[in-house]
PDB file of N, CA and C in Angstrom:
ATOM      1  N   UNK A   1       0.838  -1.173   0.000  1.00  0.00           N
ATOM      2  CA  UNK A   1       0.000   0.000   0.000  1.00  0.00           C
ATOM      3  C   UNK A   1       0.885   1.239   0.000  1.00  0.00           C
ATOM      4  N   UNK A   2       0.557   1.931  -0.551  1.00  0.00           N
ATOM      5  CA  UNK A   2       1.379   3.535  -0.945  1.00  0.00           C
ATOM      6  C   UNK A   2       0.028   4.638  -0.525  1.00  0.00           C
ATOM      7  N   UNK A   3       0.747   5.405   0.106  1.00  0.00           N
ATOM      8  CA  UNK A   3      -0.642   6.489   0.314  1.00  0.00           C
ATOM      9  C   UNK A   3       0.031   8.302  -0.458  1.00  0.00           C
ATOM     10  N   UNK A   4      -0.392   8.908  -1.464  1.00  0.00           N
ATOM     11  CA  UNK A   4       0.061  10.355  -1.836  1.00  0.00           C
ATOM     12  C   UNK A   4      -1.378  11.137  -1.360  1.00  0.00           C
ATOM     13  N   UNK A   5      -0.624  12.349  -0.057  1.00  0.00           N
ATOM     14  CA  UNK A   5      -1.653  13.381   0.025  1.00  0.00           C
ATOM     15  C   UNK A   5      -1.551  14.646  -0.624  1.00  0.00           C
ATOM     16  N   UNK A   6      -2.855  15.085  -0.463  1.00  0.00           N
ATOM     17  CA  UNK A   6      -2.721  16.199  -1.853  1.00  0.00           C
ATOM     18  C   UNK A   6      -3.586  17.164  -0.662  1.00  0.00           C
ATOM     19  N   UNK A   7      -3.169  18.666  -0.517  1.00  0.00           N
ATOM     20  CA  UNK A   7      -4.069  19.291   0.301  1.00  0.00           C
ATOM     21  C   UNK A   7      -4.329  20.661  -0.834  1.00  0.00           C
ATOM     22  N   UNK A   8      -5.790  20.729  -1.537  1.00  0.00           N
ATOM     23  CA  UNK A   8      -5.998  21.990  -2.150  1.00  0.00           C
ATOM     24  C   UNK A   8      -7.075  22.597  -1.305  1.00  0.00           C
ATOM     25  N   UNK A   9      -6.919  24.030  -0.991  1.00  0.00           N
ATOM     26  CA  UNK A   9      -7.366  25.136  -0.795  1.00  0.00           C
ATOM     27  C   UNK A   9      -7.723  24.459   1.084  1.00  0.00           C
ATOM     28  N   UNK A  10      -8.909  23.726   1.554  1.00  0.00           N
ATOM     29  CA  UNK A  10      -8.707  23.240   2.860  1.00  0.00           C
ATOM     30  C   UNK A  10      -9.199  21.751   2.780  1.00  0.00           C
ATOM     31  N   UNK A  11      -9.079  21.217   1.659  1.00  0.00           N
ATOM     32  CA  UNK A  11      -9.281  19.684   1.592  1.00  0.00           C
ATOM     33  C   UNK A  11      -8.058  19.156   1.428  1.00  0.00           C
ATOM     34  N   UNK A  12      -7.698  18.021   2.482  1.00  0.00           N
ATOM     35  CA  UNK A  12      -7.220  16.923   2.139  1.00  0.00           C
ATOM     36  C   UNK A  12      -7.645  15.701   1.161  1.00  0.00           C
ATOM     37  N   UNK A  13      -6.836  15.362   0.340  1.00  0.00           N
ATOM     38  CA  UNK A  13      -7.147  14.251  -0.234  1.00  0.00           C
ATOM     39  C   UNK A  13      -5.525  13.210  -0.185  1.00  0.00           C
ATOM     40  N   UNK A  14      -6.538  12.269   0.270  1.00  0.00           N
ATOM     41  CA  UNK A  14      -4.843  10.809   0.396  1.00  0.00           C
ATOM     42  C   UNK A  14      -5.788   9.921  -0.606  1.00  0.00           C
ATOM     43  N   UNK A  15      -4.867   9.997  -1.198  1.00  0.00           N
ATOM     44  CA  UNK A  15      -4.712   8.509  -2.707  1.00  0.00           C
ATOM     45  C   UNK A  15      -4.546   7.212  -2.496  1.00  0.00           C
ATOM     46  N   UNK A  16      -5.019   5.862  -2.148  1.00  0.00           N
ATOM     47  CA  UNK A  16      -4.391   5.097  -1.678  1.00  0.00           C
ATOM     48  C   UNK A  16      -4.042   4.278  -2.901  1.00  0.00           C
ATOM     49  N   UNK A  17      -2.965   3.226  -3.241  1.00  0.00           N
ATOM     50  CA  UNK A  17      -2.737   2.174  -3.918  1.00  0.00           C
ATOM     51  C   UNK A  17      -2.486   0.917  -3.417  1.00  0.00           C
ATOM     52  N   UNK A  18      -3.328   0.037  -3.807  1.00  0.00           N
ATOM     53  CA  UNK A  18      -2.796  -1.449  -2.911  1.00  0.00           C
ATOM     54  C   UNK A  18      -3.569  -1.410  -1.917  1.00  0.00           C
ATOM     55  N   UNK A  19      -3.578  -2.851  -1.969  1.00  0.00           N
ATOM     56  CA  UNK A  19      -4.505  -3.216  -0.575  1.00  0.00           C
ATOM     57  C   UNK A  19      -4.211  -3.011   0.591  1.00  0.00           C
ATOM     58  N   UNK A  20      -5.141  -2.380   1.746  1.00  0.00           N
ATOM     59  CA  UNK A  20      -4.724  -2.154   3.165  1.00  0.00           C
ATOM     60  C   UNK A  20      -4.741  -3.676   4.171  1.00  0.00           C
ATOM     61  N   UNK A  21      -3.586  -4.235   4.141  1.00  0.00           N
ATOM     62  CA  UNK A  21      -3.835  -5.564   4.876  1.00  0.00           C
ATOM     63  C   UNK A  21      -2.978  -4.834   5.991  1.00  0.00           C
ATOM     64  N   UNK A  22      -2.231  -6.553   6.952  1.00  0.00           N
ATOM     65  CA  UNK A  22      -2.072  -6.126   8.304  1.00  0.00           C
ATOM     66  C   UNK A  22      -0.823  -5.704   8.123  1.00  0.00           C
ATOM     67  N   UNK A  23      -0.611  -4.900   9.218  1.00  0.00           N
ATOM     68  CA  UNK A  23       0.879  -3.992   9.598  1.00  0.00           C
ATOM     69  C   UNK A  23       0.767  -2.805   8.449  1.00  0.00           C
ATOM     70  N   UNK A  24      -0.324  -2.590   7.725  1.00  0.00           N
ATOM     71  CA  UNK A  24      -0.172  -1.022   6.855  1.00  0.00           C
ATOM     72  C   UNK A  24      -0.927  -0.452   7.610  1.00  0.00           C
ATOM     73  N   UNK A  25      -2.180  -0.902   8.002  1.00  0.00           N
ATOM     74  CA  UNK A  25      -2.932   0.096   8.570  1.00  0.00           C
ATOM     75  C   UNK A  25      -2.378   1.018   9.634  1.00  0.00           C
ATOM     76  N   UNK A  26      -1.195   1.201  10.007  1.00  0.00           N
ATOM     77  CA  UNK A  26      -0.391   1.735  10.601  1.00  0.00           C
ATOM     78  C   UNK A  26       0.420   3.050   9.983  1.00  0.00           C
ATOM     79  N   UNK A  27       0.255   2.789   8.872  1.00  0.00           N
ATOM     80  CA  UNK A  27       0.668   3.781   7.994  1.00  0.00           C
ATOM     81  C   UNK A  27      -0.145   4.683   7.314  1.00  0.00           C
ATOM     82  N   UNK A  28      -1.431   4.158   7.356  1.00  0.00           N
ATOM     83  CA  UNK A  28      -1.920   4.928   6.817  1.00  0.00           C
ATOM     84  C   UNK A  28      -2.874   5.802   8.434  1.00  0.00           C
ATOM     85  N   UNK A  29      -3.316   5.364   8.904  1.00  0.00           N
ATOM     86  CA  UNK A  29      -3.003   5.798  10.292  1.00  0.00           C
ATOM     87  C   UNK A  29      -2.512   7.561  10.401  1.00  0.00           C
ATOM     88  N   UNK A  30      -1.315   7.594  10.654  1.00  0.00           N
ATOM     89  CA  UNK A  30      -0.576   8.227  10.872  1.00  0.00           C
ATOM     90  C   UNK A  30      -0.910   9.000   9.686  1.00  0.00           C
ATOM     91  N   UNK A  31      -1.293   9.023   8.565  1.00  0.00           N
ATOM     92  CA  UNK A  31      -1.586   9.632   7.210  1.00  0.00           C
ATOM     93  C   UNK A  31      -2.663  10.906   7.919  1.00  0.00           C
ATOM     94  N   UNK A  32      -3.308   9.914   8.015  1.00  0.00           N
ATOM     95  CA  UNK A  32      -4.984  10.642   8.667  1.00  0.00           C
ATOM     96  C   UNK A  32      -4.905  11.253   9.402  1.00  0.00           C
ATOM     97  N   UNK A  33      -3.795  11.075  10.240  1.00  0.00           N
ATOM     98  CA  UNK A  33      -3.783  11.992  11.839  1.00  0.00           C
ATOM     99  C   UNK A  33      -3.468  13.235  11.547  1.00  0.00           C
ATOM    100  N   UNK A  34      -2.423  13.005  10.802  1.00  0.00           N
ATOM    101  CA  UNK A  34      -0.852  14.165  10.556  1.00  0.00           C
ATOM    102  C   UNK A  34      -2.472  15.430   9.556  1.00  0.00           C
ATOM    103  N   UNK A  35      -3.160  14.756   8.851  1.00  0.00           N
ATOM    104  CA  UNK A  35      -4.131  15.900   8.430  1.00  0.00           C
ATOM    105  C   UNK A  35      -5.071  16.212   9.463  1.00  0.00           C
ATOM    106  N   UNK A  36      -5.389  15.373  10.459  1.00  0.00           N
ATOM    107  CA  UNK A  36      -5.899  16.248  11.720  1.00  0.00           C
ATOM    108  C   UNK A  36      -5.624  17.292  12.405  1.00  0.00           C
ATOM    109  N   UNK A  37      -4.320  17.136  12.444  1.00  0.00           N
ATOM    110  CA  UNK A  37      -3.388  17.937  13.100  1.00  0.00           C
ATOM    111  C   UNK A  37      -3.076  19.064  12.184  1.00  0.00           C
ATOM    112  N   UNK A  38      -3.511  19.093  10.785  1.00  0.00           N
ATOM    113  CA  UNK A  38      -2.853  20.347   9.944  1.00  0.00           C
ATOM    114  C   UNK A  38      -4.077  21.337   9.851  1.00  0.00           C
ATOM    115  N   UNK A  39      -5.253  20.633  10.508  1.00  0.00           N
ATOM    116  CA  UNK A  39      -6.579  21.834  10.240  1.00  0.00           C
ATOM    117  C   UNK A  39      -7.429  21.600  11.723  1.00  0.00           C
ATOM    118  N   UNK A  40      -7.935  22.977  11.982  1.00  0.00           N
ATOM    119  CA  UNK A  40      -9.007  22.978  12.962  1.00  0.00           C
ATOM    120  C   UNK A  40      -9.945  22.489  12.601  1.00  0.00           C
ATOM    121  N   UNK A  41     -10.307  22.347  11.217  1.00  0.00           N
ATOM    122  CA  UNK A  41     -11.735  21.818  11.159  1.00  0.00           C
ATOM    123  C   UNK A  41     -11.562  21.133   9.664  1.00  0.00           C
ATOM    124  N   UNK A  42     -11.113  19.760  10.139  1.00  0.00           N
ATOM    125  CA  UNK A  42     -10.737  19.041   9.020  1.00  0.00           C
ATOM    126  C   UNK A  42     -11.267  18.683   7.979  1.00  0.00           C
ATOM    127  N   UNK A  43     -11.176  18.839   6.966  1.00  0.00           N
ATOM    128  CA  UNK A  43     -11.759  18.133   5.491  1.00  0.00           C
ATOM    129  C   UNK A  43     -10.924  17.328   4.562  1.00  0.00           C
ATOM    130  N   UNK A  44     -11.479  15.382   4.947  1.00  0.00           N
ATOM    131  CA  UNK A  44     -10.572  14.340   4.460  1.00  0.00           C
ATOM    132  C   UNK A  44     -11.267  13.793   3.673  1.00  0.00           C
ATOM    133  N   UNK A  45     -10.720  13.672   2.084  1.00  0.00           N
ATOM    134  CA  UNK A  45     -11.296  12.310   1.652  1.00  0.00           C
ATOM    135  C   UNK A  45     -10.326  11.543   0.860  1.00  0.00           C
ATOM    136  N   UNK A  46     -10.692  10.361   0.997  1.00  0.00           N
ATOM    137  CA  UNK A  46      -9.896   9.396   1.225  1.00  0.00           C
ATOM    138  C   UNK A  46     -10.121   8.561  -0.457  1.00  0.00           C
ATOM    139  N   UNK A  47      -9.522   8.535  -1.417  1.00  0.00           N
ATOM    140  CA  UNK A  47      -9.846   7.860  -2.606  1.00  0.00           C
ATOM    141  C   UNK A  47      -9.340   6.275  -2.730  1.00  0.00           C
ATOM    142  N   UNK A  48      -9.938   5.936  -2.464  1.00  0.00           N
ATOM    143  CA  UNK A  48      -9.867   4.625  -2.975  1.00  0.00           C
ATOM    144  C   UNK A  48      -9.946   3.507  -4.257  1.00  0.00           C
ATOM    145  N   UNK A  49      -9.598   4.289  -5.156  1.00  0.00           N
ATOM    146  CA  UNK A  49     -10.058   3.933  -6.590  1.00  0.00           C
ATOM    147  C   UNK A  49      -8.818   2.802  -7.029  1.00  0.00           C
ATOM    148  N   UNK A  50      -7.913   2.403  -6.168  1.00  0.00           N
ATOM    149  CA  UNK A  50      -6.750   1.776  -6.682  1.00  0.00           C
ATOM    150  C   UNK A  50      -6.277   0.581  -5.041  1.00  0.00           C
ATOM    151  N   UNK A  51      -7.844   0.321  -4.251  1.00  0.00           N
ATOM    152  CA  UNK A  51      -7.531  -0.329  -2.805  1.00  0.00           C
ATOM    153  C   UNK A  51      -8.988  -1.693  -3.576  1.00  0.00           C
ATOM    154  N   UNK A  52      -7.846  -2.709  -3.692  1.00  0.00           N
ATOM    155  CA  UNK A  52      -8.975  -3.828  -3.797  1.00  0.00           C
ATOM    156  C   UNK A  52      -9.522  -4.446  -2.330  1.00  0.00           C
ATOM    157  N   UNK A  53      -8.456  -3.783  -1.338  1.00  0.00           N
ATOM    158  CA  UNK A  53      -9.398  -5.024  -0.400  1.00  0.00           C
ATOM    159  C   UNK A  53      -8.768  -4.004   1.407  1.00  0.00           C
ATOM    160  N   UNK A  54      -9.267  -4.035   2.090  1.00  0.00           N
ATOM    161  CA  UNK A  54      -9.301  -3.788   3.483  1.00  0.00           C
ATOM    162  C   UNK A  54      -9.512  -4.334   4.489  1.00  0.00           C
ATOM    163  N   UNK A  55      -8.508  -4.585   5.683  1.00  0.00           N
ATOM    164  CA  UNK A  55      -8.817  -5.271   6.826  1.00  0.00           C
ATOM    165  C   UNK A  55      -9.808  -4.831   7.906  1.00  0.00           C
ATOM    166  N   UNK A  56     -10.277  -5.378   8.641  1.00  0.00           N
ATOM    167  CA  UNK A  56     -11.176  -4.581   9.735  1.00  0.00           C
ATOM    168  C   UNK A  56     -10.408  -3.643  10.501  1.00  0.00           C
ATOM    169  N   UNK A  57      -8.899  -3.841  10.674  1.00  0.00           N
ATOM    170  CA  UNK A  57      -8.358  -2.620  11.526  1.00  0.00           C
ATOM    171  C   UNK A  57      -8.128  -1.538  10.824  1.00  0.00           C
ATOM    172  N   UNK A  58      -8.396  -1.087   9.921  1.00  0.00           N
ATOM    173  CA  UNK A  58      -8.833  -0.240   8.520  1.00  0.00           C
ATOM    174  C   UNK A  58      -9.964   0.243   8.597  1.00  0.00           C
ATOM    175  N   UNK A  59     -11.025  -0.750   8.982  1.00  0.00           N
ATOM    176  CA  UNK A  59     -12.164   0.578   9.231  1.00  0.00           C
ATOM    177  C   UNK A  59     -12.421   0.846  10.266  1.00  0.00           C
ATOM    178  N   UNK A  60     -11.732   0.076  11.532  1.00  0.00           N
ATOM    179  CA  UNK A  60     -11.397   0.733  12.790  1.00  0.00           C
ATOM    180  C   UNK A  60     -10.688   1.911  12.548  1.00  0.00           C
ATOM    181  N   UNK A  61      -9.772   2.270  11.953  1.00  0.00           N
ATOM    182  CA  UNK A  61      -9.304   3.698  11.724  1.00  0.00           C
ATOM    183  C   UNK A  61     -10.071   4.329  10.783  1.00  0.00           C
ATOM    184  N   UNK A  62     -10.871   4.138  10.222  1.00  0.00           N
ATOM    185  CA  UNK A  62     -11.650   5.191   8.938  1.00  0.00           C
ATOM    186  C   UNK A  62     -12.841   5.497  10.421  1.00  0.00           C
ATOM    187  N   UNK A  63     -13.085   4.645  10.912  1.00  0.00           N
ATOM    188  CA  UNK A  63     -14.302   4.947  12.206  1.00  0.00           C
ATOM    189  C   UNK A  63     -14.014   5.997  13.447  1.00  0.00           C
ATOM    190  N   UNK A  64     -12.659   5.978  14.104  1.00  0.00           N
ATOM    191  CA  UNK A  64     -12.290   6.664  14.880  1.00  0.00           C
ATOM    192  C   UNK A  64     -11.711   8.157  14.246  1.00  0.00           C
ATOM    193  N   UNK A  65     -11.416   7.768  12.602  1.00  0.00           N
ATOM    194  CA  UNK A  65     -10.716   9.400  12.305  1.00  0.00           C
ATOM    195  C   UNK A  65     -12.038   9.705  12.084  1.00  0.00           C
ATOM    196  N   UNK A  66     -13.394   9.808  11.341  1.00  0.00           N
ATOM    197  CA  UNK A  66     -14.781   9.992  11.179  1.00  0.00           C
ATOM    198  C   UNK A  66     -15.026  10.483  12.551  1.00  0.00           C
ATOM    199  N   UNK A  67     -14.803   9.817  13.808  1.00  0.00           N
ATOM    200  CA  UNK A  67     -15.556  10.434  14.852  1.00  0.00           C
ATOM    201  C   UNK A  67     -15.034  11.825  15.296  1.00  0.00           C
ATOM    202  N   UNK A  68     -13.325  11.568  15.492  1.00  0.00           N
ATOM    203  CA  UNK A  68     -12.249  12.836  15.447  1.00  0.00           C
ATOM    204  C   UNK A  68     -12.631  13.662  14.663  1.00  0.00           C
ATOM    205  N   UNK A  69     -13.164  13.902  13.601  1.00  0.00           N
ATOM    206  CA  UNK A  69     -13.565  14.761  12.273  1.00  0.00           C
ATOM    207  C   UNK A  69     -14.458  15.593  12.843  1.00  0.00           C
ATOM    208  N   UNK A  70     -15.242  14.676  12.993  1.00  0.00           N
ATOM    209  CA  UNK A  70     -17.087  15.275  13.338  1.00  0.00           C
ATOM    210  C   UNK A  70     -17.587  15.596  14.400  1.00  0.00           C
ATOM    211  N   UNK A  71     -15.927  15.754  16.168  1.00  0.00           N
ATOM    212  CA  UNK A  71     -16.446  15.911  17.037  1.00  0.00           C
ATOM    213  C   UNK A  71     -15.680  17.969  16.530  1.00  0.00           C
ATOM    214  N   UNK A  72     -14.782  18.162  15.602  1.00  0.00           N
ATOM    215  CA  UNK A  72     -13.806  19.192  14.906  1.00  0.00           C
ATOM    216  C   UNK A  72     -15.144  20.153  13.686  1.00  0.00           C
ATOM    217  N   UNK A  73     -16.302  19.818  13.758  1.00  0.00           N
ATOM    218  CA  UNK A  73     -17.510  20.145  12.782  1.00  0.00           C
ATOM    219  C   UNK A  73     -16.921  19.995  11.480  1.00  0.00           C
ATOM    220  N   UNK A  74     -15.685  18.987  10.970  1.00  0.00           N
ATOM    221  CA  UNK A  74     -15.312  18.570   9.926  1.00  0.00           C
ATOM    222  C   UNK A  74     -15.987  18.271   9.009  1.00  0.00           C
ATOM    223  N   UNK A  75     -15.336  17.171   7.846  1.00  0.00           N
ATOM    224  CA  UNK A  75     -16.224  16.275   7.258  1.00  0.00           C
ATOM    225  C   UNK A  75     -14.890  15.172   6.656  1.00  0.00           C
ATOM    226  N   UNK A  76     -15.411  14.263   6.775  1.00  0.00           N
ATOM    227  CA  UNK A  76     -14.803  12.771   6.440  1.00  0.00           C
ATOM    228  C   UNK A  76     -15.357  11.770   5.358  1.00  0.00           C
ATOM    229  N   UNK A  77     -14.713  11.655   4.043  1.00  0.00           N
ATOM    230  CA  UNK A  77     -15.557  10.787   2.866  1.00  0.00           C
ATOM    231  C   UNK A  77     -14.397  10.124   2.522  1.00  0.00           C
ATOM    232  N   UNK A  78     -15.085   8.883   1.905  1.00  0.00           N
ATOM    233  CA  UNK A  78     -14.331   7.920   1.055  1.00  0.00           C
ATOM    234  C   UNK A  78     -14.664   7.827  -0.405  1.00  0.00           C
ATOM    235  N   UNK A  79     -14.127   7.814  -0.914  1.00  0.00           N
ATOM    236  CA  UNK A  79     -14.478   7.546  -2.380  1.00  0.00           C
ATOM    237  C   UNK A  79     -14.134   6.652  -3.294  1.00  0.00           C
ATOM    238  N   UNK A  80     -14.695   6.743  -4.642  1.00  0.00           N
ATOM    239  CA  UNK A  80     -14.364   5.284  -5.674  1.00  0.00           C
ATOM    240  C   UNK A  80     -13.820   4.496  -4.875  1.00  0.00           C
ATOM    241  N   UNK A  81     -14.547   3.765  -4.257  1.00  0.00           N
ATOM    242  CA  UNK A  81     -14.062   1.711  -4.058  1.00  0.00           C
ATOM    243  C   UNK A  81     -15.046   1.137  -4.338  1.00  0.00           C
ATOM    244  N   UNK A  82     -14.334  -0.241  -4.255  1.00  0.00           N
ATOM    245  CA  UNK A  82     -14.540  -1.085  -5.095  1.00  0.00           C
ATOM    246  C   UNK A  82     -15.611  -1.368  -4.809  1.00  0.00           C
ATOM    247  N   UNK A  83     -16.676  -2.751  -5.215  1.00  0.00           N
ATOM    248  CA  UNK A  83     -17.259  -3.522  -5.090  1.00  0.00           C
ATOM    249  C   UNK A  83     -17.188  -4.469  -3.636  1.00  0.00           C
ATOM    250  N   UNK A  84     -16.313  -4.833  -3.824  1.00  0.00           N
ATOM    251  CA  UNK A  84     -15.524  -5.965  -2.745  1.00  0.00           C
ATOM    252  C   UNK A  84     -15.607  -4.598  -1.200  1.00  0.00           C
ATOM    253  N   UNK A  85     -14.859  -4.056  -1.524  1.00  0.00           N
ATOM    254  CA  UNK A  85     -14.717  -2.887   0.029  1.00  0.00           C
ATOM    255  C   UNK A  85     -16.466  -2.216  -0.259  1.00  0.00           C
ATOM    256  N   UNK A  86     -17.334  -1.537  -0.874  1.00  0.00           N
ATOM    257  CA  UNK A  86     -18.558  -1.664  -0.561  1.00  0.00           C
ATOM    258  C   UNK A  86     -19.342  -2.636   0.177  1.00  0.00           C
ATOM    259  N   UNK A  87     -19.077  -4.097  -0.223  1.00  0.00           N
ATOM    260  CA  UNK A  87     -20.121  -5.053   0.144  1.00  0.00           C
ATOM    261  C   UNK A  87     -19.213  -5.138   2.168  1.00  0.00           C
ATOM    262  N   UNK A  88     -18.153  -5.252   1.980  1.00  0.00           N
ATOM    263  CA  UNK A  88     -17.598  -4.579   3.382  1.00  0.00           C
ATOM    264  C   UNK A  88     -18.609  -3.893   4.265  1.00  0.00           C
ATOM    265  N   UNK A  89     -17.898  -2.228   3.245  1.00  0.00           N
ATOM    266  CA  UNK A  89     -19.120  -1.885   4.633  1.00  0.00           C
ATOM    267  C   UNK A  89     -20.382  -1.535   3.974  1.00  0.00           C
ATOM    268  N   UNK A  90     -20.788  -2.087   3.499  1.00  0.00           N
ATOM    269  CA  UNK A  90     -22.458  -2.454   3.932  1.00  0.00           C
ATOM    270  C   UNK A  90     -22.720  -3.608   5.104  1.00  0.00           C
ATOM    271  N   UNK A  91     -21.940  -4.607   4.945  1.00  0.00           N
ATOM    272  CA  UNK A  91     -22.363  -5.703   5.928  1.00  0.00           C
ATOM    273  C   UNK A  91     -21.863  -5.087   7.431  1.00  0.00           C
ATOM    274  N   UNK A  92     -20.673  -4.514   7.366  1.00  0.00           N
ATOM    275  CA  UNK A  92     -20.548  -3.709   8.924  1.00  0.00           C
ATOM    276  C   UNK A  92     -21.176  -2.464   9.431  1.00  0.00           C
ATOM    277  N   UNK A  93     -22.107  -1.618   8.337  1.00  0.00           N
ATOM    278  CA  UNK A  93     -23.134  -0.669   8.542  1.00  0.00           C
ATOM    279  C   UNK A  93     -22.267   0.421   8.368  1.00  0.00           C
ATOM    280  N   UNK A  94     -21.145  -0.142   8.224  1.00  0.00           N
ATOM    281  CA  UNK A  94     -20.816   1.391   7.956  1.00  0.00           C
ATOM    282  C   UNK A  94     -20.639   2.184   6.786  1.00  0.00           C
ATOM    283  N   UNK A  95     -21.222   1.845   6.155  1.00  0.00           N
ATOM    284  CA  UNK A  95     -22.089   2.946   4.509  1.00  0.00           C
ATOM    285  C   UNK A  95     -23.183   4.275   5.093  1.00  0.00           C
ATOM    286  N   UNK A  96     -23.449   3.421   6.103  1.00  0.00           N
ATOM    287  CA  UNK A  96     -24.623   4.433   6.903  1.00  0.00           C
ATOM    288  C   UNK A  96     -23.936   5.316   7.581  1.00  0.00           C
ATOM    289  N   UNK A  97     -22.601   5.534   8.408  1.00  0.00           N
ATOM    290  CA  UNK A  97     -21.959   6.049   9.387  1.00  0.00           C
ATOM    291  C   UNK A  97     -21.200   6.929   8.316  1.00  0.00           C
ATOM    292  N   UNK A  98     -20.595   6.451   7.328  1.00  0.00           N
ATOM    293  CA  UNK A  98     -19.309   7.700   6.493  1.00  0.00           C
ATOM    294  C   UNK A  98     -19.964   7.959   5.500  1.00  0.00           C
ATOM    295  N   UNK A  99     -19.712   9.055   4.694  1.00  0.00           N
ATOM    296  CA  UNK A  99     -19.919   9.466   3.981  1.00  0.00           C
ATOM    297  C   UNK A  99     -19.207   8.792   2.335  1.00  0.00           C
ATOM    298  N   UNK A 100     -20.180   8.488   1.261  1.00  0.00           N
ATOM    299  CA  UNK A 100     -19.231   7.990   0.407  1.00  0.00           C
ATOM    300  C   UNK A 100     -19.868   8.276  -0.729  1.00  0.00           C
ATOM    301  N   UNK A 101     -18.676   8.424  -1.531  1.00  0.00           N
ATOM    302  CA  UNK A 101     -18.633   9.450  -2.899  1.00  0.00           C
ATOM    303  C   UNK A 101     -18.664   8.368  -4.148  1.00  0.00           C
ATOM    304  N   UNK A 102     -19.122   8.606  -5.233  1.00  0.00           N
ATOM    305  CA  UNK A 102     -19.089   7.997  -6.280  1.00  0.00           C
ATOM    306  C   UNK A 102     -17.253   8.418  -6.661  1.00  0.00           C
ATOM    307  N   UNK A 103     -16.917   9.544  -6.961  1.00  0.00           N
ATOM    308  CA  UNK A 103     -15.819  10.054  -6.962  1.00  0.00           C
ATOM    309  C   UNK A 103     -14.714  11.323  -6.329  1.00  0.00           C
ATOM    310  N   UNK A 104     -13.740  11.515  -6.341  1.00  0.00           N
ATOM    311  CA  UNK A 104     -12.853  12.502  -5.820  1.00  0.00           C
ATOM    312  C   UNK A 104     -13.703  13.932  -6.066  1.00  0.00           C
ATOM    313  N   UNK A 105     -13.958  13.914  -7.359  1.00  0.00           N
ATOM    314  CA  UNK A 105     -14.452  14.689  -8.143  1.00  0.00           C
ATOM    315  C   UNK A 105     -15.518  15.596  -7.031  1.00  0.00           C
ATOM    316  N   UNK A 106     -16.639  14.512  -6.703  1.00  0.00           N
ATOM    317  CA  UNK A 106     -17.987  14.407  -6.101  1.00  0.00           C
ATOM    318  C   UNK A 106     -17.765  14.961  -4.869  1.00  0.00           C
ATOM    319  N   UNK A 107     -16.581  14.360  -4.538  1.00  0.00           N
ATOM    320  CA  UNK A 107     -16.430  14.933  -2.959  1.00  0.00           C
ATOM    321  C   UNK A 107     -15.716  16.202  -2.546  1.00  0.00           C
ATOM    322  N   UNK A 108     -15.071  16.103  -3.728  1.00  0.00           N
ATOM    323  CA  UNK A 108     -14.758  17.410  -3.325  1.00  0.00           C
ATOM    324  C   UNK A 108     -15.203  18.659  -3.226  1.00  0.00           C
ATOM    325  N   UNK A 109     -16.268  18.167  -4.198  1.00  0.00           N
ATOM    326  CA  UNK A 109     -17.493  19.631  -4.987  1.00  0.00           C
ATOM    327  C   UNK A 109     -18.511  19.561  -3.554  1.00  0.00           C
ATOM    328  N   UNK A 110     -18.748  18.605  -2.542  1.00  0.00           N
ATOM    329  CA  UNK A 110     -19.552  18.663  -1.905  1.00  0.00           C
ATOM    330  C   UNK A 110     -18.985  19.237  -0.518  1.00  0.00           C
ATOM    331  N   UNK A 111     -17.789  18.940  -0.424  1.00  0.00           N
ATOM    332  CA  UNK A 111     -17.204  19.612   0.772  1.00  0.00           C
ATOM    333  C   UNK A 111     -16.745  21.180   0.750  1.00  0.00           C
ATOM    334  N   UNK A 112     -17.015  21.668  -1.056  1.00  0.00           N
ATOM    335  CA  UNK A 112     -16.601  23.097  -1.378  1.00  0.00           C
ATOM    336  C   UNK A 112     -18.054  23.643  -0.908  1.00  0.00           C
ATOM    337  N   UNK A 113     -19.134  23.188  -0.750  1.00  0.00           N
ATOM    338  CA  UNK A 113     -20.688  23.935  -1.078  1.00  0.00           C
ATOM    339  C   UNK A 113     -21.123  24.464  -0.033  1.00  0.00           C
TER     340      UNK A 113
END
């Protein structure tokens, strides 16, 4: 897994490539934080257009940076994934809890409005 962040105007965006299995989620982790820490009132989204697959300690961190976000009147989205990471979180409910984008594109236009 490779993560490139991109911060325009007050959005973060991290790119991921490769699947998040065990001992990355640690890295990317620290991805998420380090943009907590760069805004009072954070705006993350997270593209996933190049992550075939995710461990549960992966959306243990997409869950706790989401709560960190939204206790900051932030906003926290994921975008383009797959099939495979959809049917994910739908079965763990969490489609209902984050916010998720058809694309980068989408989310970003929605966090500008």
């Amino acid at each position: 897994m490779k993560t490139k962040t991109k911060k325009k105007n007050d959005i973060f965006t991290i790119e991921i490539d490769g699947p998040i299995k065990s001992g990355m989620e640690f890295d990317l982790a620290d991805e998420l934080e380090a943009c907590l820490h760069d805004s009072e009132v954070p705006k993350i989204v997270v593209d996933m257009k190049k992550v075939p697959f995710i461990n549960s300690a992966a959306l243990g961190i997409f869950l706790n940076i989401f709560k960190e976000v939204e206790k900051r009147n932030g906003r926290f989205g994921l975008c383009s994934i797959s099939s495979d990471v959809d049917n994910l979180l739908e079965i763990t409910k969490l489609s209902s809890v984050l916010e998720i984008f058809k694309n980068q594109e989408d989310a970003i236009d929605s966090f500008t409005d």
